[in-house]
PDB file of N, CA and C in Angstrom:
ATOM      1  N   UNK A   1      -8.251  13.414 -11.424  1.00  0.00           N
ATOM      2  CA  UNK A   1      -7.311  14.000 -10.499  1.00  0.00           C
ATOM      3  C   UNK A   1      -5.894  13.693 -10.989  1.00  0.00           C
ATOM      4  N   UNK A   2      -5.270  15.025 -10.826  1.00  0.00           N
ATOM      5  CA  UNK A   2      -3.607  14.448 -11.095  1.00  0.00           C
ATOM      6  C   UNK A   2      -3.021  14.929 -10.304  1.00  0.00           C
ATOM      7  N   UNK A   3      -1.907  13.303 -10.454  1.00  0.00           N
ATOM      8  CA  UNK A   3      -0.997  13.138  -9.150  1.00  0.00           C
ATOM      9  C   UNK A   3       0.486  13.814  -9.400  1.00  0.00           C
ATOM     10  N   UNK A   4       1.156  14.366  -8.221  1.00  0.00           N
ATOM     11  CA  UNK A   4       2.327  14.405  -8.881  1.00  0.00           C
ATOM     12  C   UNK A   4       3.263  13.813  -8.389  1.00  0.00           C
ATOM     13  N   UNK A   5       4.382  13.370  -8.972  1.00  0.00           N
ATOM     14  CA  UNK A   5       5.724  12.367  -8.843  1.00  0.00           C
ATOM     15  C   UNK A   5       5.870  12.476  -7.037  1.00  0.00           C
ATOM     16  N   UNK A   6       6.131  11.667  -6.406  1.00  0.00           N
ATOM     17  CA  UNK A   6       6.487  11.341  -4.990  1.00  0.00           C
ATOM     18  C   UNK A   6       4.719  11.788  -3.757  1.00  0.00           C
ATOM     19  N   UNK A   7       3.528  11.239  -4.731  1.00  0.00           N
ATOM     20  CA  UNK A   7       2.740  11.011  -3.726  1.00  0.00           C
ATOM     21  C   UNK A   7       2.642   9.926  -2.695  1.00  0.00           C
ATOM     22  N   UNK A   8       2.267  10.001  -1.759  1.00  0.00           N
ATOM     23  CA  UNK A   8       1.868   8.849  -1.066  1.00  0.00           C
ATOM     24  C   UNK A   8       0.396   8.364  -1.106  1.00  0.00           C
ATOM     25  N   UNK A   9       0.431   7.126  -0.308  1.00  0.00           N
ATOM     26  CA  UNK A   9      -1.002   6.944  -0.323  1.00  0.00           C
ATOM     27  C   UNK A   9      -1.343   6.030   0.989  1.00  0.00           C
ATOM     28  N   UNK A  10      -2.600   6.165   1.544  1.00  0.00           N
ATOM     29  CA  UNK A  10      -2.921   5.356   2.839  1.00  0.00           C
ATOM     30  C   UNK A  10      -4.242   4.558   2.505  1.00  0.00           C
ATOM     31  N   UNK A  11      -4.021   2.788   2.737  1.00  0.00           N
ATOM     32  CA  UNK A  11      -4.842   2.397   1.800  1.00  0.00           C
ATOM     33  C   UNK A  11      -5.413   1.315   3.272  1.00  0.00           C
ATOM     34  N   UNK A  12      -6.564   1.773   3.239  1.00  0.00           N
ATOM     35  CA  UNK A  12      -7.350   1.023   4.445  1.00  0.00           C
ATOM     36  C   UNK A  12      -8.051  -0.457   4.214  1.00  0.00           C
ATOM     37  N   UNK A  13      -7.573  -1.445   4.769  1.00  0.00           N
ATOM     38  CA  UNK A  13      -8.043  -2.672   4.278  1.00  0.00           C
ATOM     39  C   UNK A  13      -8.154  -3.617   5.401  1.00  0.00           C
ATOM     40  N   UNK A  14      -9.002  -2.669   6.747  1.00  0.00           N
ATOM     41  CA  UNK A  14      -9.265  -2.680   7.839  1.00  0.00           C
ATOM     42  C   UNK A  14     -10.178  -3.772   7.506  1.00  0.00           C
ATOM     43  N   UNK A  15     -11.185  -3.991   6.194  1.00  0.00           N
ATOM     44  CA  UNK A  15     -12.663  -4.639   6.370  1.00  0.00           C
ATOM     45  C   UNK A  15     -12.574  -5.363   5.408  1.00  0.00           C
ATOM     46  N   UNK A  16     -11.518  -5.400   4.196  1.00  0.00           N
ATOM     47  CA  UNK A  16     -11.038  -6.523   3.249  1.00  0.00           C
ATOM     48  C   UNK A  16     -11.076  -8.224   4.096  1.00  0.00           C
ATOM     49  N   UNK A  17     -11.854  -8.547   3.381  1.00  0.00           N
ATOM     50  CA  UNK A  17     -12.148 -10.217   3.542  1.00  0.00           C
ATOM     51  C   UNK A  17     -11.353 -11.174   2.917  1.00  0.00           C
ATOM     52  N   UNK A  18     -11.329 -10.848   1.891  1.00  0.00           N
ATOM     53  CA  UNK A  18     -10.151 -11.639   1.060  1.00  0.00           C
ATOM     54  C   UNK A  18      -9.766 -10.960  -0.581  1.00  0.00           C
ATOM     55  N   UNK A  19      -8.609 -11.350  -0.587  1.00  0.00           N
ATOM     56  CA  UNK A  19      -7.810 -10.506  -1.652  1.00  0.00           C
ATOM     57  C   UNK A  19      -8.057 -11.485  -3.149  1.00  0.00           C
ATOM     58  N   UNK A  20      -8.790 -11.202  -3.224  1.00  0.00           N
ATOM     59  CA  UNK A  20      -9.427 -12.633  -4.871  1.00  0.00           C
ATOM     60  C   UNK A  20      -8.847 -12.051  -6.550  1.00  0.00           C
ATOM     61  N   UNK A  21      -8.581  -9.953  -5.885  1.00  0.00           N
ATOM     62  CA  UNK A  21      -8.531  -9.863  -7.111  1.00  0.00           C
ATOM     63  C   UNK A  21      -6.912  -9.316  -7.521  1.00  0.00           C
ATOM     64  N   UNK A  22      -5.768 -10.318  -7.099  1.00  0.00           N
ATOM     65  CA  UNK A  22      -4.821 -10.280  -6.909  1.00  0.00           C
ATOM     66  C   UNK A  22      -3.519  -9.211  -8.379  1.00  0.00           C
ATOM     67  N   UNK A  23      -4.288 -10.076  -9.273  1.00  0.00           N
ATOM     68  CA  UNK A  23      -3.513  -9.663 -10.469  1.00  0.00           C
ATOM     69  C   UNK A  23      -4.187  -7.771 -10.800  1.00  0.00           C
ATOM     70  N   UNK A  24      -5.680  -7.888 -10.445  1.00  0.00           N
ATOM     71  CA  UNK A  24      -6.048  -6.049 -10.576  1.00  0.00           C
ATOM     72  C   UNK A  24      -5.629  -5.372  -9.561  1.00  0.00           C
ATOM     73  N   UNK A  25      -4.892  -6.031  -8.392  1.00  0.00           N
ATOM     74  CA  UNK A  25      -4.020  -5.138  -7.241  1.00  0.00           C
ATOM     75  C   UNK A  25      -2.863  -5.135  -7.729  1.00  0.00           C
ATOM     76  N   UNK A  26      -2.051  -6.185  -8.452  1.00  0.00           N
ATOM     77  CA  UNK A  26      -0.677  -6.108  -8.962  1.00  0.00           C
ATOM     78  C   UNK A  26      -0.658  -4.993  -9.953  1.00  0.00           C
ATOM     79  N   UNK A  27      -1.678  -4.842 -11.114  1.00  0.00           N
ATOM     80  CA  UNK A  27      -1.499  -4.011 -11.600  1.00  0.00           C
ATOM     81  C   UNK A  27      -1.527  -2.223 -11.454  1.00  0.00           C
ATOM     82  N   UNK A  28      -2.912  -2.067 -10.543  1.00  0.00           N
ATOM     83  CA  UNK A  28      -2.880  -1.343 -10.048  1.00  0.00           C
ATOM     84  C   UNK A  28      -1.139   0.008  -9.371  1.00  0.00           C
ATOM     85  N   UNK A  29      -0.841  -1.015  -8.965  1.00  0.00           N
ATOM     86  CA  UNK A  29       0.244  -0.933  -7.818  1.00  0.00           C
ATOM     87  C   UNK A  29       1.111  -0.276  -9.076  1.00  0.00           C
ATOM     88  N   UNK A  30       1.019  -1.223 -10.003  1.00  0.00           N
ATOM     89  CA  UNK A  30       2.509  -1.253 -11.169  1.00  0.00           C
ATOM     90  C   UNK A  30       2.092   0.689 -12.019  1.00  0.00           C
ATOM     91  N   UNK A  31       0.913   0.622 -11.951  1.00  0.00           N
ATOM     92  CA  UNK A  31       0.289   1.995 -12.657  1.00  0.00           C
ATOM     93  C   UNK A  31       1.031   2.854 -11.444  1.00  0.00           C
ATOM     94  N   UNK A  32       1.028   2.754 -10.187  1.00  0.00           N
ATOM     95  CA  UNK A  32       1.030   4.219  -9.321  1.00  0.00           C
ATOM     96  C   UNK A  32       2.630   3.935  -9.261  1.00  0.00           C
ATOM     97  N   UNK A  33       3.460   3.195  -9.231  1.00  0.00           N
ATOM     98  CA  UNK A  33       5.200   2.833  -9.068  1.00  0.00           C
ATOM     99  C   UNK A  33       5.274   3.460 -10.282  1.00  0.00           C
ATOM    100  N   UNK A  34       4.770   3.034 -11.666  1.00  0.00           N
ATOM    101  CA  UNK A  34       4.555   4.188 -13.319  1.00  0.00           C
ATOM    102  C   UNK A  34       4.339   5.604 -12.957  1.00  0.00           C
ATOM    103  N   UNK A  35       3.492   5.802 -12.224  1.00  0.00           N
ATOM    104  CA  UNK A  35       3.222   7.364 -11.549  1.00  0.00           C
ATOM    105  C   UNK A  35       3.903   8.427 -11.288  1.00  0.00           C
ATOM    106  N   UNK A  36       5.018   7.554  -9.926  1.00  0.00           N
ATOM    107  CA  UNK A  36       5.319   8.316  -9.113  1.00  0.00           C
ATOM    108  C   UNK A  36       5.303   7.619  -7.690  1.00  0.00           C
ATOM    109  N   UNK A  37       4.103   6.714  -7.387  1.00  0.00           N
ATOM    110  CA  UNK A  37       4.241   7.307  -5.902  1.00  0.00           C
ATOM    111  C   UNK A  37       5.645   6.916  -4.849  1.00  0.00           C
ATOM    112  N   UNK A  38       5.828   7.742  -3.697  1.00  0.00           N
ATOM    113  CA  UNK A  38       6.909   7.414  -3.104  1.00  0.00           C
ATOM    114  C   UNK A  38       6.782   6.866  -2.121  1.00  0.00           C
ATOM    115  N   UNK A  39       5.715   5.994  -1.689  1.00  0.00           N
ATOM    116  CA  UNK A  39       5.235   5.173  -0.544  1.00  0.00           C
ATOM    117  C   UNK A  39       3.790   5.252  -0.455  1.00  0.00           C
ATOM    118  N   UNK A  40       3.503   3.953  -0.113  1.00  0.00           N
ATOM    119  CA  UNK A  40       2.126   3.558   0.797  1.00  0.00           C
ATOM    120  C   UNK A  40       1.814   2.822   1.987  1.00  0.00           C
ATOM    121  N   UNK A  41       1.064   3.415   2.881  1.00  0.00           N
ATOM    122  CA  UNK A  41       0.980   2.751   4.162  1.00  0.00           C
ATOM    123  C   UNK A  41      -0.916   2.256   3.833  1.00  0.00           C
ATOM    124  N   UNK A  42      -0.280   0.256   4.410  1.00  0.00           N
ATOM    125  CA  UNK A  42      -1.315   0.096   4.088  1.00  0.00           C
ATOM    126  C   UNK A  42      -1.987  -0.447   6.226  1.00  0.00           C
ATOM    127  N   UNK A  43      -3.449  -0.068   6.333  1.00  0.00           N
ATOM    128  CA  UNK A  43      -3.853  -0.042   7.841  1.00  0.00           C
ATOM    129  C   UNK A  43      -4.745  -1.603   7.809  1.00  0.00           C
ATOM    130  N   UNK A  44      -4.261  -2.340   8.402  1.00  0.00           N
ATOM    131  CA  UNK A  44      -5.027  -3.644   9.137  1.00  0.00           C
ATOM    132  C   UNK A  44      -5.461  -3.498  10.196  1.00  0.00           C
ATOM    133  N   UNK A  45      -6.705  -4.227  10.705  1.00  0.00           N
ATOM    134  CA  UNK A  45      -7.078  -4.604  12.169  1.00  0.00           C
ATOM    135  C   UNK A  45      -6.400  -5.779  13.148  1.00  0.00           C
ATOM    136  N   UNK A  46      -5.882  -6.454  12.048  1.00  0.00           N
ATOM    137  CA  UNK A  46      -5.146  -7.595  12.957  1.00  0.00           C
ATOM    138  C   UNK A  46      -4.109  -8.511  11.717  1.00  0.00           C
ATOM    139  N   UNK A  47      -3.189  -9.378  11.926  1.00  0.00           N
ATOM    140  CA  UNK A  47      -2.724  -9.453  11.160  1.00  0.00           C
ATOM    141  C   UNK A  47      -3.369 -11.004  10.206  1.00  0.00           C
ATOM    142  N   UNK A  48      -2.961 -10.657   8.924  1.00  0.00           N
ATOM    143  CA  UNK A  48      -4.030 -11.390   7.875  1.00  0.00           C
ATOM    144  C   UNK A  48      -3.319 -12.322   6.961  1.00  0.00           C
ATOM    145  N   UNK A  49      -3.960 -13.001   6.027  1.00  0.00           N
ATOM    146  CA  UNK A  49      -2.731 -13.607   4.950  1.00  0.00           C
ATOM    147  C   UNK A  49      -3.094 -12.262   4.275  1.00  0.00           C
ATOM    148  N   UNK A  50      -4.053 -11.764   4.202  1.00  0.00           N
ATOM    149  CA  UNK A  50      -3.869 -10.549   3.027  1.00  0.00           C
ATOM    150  C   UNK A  50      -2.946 -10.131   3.478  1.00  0.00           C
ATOM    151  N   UNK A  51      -2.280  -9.450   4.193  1.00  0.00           N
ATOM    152  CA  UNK A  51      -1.049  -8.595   4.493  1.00  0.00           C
ATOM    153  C   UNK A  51      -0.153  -9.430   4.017  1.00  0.00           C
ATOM    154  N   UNK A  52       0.443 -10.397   4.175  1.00  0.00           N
ATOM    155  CA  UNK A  52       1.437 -11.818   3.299  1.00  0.00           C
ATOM    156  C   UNK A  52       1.198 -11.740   1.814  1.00  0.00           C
ATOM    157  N   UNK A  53       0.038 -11.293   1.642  1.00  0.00           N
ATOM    158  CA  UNK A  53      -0.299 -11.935   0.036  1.00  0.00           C
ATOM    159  C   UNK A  53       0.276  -9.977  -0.694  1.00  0.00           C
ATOM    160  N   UNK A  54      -0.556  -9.178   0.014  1.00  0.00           N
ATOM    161  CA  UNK A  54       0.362  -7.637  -0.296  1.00  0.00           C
ATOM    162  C   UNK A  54       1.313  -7.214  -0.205  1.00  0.00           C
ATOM    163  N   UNK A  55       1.958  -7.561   0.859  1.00  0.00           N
ATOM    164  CA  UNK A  55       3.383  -7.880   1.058  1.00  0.00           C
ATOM    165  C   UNK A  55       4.275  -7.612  -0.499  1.00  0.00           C
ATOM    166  N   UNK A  56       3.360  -9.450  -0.908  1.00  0.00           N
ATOM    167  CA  UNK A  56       5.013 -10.421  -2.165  1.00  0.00           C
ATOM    168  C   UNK A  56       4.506  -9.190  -2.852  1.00  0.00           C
ATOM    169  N   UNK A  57       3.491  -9.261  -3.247  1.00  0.00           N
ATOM    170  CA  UNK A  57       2.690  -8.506  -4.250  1.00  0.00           C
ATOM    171  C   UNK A  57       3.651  -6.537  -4.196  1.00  0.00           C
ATOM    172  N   UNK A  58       3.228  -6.305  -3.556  1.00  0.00           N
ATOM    173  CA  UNK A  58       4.876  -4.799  -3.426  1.00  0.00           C
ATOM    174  C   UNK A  58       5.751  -5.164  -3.673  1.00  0.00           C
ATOM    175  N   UNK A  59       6.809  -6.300  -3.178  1.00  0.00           N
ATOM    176  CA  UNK A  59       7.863  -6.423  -3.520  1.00  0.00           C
ATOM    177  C   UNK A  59       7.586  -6.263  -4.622  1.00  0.00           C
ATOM    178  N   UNK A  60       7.290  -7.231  -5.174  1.00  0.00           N
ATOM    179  CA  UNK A  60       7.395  -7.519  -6.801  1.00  0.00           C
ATOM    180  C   UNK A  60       7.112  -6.677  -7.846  1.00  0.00           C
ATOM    181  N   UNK A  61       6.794  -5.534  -7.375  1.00  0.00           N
ATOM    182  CA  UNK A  61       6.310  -4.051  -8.288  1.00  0.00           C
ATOM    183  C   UNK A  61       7.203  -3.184  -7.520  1.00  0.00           C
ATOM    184  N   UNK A  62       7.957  -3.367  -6.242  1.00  0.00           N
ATOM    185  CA  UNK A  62       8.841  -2.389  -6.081  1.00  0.00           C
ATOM    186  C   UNK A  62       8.292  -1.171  -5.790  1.00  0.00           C
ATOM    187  N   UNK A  63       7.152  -1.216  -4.889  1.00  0.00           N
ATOM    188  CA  UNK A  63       6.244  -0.551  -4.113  1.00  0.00           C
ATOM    189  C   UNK A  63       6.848  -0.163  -2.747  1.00  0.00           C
ATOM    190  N   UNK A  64       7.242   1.038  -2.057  1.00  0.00           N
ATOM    191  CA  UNK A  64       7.927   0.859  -0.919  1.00  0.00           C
ATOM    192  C   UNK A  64       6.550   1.054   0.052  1.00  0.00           C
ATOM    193  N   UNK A  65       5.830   0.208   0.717  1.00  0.00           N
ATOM    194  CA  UNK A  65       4.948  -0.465   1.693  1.00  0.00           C
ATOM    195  C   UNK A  65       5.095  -0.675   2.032  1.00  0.00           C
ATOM    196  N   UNK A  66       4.246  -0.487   3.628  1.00  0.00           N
ATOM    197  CA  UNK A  66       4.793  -0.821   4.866  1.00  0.00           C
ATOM    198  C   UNK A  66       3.043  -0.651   5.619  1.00  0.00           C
ATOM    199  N   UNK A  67       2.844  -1.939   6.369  1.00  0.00           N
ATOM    200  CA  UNK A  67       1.666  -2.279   6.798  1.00  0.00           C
ATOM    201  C   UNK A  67       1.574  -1.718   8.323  1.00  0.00           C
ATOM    202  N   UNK A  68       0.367  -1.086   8.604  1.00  0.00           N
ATOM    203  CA  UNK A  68       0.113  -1.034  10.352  1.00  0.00           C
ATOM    204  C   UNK A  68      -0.777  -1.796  10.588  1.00  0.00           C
ATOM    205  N   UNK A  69      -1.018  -0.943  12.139  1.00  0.00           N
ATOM    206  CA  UNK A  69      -2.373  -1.673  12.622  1.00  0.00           C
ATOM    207  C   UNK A  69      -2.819  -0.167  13.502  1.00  0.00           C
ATOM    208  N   UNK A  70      -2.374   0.774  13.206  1.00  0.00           N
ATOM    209  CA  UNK A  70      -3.019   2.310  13.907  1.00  0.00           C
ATOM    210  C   UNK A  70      -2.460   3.348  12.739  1.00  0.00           C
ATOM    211  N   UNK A  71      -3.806   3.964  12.368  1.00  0.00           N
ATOM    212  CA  UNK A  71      -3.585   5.107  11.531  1.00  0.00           C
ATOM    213  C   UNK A  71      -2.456   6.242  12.159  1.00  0.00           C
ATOM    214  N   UNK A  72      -2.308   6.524  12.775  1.00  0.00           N
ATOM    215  CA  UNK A  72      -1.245   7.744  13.294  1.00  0.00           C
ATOM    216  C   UNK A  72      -0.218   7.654  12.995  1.00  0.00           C
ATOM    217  N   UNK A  73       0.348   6.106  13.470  1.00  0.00           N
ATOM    218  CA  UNK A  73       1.526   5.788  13.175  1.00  0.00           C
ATOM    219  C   UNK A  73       1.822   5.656  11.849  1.00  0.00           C
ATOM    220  N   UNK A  74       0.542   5.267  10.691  1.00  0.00           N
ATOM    221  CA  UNK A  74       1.037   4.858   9.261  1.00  0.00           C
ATOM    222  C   UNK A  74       1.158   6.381   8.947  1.00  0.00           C
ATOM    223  N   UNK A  75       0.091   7.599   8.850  1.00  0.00           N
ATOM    224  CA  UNK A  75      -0.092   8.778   8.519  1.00  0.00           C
ATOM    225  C   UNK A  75       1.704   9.576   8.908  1.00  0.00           C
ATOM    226  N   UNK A  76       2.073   8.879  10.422  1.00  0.00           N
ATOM    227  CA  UNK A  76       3.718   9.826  10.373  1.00  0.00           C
ATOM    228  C   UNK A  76       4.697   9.257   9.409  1.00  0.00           C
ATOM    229  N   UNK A  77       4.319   7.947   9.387  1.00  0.00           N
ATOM    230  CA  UNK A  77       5.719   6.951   8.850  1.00  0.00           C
ATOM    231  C   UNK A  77       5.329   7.565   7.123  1.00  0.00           C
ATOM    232  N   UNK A  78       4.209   7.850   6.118  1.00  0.00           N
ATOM    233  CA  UNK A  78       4.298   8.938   4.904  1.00  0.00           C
ATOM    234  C   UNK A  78       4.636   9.931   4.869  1.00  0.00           C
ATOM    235  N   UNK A  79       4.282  10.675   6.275  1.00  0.00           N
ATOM    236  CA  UNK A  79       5.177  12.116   6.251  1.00  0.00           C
ATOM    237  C   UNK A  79       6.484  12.314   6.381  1.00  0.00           C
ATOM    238  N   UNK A  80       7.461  11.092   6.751  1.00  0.00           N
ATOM    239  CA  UNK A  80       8.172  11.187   6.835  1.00  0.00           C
ATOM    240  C   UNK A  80       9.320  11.498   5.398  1.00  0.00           C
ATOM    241  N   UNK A  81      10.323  11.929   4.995  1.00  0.00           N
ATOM    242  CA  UNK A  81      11.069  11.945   3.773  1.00  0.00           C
ATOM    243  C   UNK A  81      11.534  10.559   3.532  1.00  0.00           C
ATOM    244  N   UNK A  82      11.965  10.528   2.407  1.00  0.00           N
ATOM    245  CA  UNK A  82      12.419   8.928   1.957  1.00  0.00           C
ATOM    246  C   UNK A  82      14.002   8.511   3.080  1.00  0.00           C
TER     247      UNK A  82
END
């Protein structure tokens, strides 16, 4: 599949237990900021250290992310323009 420059993405980590594979999420992240994308909303059930640990982890790749806890609200806050 190809993406083009200013996708978003909604990344559900409603059932994530623990974040072990830290450096293949850093990179990850660093490939789609290489990409293009122009935001990701990521959806929790409650709040976690994973959300703390994804958090530094965006900053530091310069990922513009931003965490919920209800899909609707993350799905408007991507539609929205930069």
């Amino acid at each position: 599949m190809l993406l083009t420059r200013g996708f978003t993405a909604l990344v559900d980590v409603r059932q994530m237990d623990a974040m072990l594979l830290s450096d293949f999420i850093r990179e990850a992240q660093s490939d789609a900021v290489k990409a293009g994308i122009r935001k990701a909303a990521r959806i929790y059930d409650k709040p976690t250290f994973i959300r703390i640990q994804a958090d530094q982890i965006h900053k530091k790749n310069g990922l513009n992310s931003k965490a919920f806890y209800n899909v609707t609200n993350a799905e408007a806050w991507l539609d929205e323009s930069q």
